[in-house]
PDB file of N, CA and C in Angstrom:
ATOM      1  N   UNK A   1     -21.321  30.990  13.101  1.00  0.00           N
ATOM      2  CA  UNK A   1     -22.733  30.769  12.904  1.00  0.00           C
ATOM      3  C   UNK A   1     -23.311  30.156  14.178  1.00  0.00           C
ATOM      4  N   UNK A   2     -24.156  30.815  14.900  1.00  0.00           N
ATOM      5  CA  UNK A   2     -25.142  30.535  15.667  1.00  0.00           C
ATOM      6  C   UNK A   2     -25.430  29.028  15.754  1.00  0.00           C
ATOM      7  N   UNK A   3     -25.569  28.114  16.643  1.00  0.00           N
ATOM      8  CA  UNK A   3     -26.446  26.849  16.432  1.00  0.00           C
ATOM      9  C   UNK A   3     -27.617  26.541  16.409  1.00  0.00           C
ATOM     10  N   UNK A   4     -28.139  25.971  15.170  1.00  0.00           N
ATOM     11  CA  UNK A   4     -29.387  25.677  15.402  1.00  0.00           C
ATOM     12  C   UNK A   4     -30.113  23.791  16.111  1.00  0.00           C
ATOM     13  N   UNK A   5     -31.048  23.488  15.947  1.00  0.00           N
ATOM     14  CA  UNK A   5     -32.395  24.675  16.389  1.00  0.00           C
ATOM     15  C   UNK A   5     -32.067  25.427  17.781  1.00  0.00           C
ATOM     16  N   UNK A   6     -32.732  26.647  17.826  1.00  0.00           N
ATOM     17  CA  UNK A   6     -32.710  27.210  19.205  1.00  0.00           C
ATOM     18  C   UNK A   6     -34.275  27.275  19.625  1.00  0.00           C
ATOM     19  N   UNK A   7     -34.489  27.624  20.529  1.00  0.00           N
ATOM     20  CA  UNK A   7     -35.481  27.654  21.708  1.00  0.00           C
ATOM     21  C   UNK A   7     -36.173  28.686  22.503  1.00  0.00           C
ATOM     22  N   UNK A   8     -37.030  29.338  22.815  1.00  0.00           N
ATOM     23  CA  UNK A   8     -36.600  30.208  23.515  1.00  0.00           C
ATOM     24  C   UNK A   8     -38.440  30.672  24.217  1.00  0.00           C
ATOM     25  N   UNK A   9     -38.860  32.091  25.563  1.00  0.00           N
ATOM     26  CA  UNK A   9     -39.938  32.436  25.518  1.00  0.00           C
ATOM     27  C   UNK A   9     -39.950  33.890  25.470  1.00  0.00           C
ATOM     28  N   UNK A  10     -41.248  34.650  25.087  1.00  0.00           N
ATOM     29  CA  UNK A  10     -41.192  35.758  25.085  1.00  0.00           C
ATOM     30  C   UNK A  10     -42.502  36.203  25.348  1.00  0.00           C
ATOM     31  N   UNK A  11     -42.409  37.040  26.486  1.00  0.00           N
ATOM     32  CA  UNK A  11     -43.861  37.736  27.126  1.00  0.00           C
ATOM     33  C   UNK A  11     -44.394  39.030  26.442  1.00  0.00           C
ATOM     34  N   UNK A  12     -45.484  39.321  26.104  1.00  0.00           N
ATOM     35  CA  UNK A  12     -45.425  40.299  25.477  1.00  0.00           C
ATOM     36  C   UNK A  12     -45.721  41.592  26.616  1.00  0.00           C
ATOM     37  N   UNK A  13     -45.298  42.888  26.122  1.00  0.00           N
ATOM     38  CA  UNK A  13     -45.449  44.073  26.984  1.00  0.00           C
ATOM     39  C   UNK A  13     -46.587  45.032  26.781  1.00  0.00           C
ATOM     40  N   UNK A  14     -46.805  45.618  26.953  1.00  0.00           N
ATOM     41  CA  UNK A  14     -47.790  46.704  27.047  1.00  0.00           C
ATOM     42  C   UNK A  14     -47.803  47.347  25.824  1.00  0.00           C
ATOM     43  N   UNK A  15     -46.352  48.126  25.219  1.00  0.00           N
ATOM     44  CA  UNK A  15     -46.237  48.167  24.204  1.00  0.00           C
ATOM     45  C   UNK A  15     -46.471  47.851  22.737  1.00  0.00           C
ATOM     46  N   UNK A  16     -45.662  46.637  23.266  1.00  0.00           N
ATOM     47  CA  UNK A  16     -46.231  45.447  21.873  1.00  0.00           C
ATOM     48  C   UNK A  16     -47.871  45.768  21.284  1.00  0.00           C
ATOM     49  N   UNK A  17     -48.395  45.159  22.896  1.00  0.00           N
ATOM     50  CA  UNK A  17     -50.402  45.380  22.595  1.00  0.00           C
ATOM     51  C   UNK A  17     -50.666  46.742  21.683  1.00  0.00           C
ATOM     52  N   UNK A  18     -50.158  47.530  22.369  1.00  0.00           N
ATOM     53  CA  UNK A  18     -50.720  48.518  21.258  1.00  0.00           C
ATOM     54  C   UNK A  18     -49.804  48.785  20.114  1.00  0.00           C
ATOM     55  N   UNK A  19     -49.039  48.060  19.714  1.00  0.00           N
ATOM     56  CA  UNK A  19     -48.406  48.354  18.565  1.00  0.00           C
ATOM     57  C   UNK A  19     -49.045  47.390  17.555  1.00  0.00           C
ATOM     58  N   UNK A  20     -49.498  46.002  18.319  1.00  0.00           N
ATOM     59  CA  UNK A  20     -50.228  44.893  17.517  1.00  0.00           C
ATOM     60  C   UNK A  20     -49.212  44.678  16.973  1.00  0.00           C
ATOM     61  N   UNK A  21     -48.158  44.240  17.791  1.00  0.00           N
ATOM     62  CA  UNK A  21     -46.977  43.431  16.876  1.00  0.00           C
ATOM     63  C   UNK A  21     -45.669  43.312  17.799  1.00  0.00           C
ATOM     64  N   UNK A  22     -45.373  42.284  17.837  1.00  0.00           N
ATOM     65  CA  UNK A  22     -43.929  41.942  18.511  1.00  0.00           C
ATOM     66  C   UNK A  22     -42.962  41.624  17.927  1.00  0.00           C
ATOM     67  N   UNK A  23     -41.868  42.006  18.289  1.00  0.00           N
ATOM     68  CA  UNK A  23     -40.517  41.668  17.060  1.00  0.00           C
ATOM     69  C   UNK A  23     -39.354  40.741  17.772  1.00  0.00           C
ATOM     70  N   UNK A  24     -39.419  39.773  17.807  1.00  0.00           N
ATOM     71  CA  UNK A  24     -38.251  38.668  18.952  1.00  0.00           C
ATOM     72  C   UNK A  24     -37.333  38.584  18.040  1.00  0.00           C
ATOM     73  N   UNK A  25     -36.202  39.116  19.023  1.00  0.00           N
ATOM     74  CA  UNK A  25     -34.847  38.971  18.125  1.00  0.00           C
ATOM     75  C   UNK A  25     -34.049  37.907  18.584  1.00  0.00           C
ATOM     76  N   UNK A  26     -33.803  36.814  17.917  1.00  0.00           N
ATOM     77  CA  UNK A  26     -33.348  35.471  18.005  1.00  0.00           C
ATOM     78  C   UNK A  26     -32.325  35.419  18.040  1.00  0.00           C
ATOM     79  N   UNK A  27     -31.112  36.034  17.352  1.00  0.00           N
ATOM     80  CA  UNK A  27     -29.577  36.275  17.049  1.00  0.00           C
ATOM     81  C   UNK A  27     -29.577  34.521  16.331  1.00  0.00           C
ATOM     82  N   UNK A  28     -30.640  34.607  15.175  1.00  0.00           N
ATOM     83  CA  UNK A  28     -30.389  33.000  14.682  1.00  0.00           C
ATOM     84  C   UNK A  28     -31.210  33.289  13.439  1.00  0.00           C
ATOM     85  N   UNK A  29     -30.156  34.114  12.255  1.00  0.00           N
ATOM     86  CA  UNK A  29     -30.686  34.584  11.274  1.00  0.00           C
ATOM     87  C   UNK A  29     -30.154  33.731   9.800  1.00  0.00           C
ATOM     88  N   UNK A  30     -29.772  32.309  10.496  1.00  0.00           N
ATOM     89  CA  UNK A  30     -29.559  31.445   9.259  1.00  0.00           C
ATOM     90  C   UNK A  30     -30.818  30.337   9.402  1.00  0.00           C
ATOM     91  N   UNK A  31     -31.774  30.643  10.566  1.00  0.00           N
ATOM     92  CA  UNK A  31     -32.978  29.777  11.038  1.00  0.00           C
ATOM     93  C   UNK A  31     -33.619  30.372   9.699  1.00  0.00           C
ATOM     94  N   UNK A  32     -34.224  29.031   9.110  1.00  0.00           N
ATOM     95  CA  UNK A  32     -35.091  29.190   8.104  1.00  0.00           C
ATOM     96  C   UNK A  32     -36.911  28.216   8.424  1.00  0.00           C
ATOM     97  N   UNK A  33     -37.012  27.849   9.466  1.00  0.00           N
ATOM     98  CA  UNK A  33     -38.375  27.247   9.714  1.00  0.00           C
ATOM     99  C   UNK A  33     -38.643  27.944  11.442  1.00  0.00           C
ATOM    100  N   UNK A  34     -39.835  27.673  11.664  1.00  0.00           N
ATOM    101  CA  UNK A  34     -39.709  27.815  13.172  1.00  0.00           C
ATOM    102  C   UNK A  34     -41.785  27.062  13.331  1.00  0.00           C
ATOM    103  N   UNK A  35     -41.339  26.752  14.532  1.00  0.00           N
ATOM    104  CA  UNK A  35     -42.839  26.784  15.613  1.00  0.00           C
ATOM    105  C   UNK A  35     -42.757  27.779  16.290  1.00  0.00           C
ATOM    106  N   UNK A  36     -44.454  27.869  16.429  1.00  0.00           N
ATOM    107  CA  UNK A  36     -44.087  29.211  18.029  1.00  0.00           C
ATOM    108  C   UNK A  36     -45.886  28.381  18.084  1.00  0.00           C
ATOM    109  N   UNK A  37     -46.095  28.973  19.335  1.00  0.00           N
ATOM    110  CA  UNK A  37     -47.502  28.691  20.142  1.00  0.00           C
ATOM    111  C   UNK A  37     -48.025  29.758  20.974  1.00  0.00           C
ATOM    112  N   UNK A  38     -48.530  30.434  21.017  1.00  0.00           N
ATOM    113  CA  UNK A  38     -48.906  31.682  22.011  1.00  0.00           C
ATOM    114  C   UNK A  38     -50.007  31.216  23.001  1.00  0.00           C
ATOM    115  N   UNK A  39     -49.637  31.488  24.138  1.00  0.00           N
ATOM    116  CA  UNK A  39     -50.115  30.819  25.096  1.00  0.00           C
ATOM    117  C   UNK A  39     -51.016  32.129  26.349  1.00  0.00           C
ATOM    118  N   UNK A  40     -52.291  32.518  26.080  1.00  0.00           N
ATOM    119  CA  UNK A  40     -52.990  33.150  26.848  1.00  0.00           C
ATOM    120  C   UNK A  40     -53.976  32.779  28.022  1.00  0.00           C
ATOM    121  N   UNK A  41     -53.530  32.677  29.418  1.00  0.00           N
ATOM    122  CA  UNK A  41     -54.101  32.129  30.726  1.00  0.00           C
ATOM    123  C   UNK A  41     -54.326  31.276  30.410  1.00  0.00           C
ATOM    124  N   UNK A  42     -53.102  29.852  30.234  1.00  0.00           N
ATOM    125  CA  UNK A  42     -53.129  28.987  30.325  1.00  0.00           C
ATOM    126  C   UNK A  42     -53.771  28.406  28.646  1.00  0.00           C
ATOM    127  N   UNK A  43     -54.217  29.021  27.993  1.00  0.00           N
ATOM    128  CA  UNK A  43     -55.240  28.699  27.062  1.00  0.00           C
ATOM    129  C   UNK A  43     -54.168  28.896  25.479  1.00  0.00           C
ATOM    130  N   UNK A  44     -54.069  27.867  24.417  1.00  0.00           N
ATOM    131  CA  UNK A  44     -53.530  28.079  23.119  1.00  0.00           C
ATOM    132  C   UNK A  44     -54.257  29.111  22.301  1.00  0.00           C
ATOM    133  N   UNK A  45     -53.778  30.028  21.826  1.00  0.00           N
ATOM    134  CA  UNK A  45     -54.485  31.142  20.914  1.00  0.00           C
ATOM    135  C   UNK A  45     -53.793  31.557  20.084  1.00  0.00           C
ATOM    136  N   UNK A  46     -52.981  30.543  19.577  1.00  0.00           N
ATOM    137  CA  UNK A  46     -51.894  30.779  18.328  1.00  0.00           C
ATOM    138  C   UNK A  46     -52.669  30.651  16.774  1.00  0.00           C
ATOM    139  N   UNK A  47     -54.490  29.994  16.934  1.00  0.00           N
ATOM    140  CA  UNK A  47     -54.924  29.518  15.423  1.00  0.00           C
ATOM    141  C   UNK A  47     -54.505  30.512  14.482  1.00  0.00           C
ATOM    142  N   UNK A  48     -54.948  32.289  14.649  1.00  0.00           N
ATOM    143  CA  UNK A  48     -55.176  33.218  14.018  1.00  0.00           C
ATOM    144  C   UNK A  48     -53.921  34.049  14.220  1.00  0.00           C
ATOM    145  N   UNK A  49     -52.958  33.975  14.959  1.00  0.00           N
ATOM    146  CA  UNK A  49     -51.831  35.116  15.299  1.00  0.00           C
ATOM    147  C   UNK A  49     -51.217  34.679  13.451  1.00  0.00           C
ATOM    148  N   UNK A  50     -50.548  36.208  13.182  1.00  0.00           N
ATOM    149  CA  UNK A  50     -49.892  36.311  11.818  1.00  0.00           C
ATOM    150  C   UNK A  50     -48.322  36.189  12.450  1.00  0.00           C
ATOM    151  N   UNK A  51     -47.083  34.767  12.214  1.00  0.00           N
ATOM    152  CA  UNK A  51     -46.028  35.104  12.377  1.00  0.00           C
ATOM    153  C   UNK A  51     -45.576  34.729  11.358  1.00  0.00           C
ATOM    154  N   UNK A  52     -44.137  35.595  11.404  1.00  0.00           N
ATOM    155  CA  UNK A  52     -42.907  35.596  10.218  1.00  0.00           C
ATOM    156  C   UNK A  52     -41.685  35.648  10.518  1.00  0.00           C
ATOM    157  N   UNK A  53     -40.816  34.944  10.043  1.00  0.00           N
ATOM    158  CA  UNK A  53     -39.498  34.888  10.508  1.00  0.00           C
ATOM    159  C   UNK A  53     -38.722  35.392   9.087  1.00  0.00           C
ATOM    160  N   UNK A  54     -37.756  36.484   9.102  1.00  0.00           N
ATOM    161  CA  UNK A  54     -36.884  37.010   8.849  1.00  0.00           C
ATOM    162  C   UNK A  54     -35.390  37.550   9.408  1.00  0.00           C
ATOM    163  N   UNK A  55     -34.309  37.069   8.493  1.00  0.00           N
ATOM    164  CA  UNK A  55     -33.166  37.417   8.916  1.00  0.00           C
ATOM    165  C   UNK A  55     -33.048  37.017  10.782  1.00  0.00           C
ATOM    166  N   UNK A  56     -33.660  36.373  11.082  1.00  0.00           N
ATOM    167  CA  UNK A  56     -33.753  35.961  12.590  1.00  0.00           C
ATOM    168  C   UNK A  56     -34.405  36.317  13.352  1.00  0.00           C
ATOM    169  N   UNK A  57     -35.273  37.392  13.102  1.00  0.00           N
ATOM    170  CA  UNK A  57     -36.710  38.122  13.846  1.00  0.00           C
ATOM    171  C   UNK A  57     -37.651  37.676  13.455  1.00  0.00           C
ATOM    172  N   UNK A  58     -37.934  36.605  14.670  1.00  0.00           N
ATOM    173  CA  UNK A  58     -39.785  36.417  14.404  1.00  0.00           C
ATOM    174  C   UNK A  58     -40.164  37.210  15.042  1.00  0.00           C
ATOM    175  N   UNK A  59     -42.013  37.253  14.231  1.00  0.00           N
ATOM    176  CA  UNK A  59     -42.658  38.716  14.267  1.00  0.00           C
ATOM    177  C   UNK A  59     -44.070  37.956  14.796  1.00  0.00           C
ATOM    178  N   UNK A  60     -44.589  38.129  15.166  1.00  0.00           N
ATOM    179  CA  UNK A  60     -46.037  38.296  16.242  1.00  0.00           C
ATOM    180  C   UNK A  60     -46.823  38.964  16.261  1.00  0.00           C
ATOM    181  N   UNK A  61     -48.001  38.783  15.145  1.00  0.00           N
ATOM    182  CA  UNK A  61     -48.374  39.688  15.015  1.00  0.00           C
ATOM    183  C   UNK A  61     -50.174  39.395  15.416  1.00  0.00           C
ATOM    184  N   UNK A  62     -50.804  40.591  15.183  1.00  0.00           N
ATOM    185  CA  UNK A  62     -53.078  40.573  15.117  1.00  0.00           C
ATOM    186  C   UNK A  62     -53.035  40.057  13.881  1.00  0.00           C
ATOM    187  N   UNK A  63     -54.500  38.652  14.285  1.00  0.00           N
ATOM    188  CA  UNK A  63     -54.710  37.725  13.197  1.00  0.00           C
ATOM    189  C   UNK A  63     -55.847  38.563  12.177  1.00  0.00           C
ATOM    190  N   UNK A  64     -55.985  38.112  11.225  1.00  0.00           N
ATOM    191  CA  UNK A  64     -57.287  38.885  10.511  1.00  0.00           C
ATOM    192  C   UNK A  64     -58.597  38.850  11.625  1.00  0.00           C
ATOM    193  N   UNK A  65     -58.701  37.445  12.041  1.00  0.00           N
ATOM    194  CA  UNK A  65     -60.554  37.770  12.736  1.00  0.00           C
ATOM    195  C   UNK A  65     -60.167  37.562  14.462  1.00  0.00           C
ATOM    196  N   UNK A  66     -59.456  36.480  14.918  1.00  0.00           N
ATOM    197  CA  UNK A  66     -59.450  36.276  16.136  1.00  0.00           C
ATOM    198  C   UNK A  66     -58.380  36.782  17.436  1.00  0.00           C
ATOM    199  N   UNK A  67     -57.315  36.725  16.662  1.00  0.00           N
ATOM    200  CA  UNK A  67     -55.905  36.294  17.673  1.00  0.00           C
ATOM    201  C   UNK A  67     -55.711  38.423  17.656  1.00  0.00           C
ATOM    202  N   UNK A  68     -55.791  38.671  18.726  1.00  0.00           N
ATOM    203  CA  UNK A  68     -55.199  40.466  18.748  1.00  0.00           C
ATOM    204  C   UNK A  68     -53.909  40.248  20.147  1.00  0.00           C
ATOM    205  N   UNK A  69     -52.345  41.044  19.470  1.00  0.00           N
ATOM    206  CA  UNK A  69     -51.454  40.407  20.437  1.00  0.00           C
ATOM    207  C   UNK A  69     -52.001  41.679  22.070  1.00  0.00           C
ATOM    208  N   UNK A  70     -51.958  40.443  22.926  1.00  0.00           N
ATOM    209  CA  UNK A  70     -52.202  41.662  24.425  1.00  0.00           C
ATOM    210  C   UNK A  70     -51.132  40.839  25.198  1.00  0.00           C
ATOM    211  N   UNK A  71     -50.715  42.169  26.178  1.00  0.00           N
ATOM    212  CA  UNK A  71     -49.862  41.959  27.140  1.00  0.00           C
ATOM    213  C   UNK A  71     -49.728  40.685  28.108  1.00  0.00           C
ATOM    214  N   UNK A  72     -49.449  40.631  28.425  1.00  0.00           N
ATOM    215  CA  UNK A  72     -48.775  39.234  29.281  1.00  0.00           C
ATOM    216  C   UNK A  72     -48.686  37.574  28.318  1.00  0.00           C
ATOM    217  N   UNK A  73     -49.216  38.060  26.911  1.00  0.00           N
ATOM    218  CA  UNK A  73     -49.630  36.571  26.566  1.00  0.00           C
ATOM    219  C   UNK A  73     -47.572  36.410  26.199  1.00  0.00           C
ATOM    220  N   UNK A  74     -47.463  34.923  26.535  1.00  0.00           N
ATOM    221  CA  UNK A  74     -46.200  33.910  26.138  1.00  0.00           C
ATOM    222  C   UNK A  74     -46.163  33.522  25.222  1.00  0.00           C
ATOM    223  N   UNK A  75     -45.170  33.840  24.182  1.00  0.00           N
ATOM    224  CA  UNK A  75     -45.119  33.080  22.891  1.00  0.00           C
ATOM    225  C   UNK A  75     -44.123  32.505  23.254  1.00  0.00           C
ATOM    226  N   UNK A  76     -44.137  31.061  22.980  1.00  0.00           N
ATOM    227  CA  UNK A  76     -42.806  30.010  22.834  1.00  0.00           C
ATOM    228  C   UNK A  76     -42.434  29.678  21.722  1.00  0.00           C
ATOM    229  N   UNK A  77     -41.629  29.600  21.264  1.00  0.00           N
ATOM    230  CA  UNK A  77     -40.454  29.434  20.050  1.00  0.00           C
ATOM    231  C   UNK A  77     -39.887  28.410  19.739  1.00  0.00           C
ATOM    232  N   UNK A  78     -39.790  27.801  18.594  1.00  0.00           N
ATOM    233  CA  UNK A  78     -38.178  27.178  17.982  1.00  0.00           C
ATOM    234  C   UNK A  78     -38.179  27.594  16.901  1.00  0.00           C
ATOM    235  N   UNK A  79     -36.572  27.584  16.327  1.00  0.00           N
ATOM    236  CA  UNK A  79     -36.106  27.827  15.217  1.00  0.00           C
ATOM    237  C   UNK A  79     -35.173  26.913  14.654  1.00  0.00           C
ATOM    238  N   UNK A  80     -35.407  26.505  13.050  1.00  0.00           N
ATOM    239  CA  UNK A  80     -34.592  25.659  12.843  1.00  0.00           C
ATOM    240  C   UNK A  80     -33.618  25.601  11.464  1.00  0.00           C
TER     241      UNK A  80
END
């Protein structure tokens, strides 16, 4: 078993943006809580992003009104 908490960052790609959704694979699928913060030019824009953690993939996703995922933004992580 993996150790927890882990840590980690993830940039999003071009892809992602137009898929409106990122899938970070953690290899830490006994993590049952997590933080994350998405971080766009310098600026927090995590209020509205939709995330979910399953089986060890947190997911990153377009908020209902504000947060839409675009390329280069940093999501930072823990899992615990």
């Amino acid at each position: 078993m993996a150790k927890l908490p882990a840590h980690g960052r993830h940039v999003m790609t071009a892809d992602e943006a137009t898929a409106n959704t990122a899938a970070i694979l953690t290899d830490k699928p006994s993590a049952s809580a997590f933080l994350v913060q998405v971080w766009r030019s310098g600026v927090d824009v995590t209020a509205d992003a939709v995330v979910t953690l399953l089986d060890g993939t947190l997911t990153v996703a377009d908020g209902a009104a504000t947060y839409s995922v675009t390329a280069g933004d940093v999501v930072a992580w823990m899992l615990f």
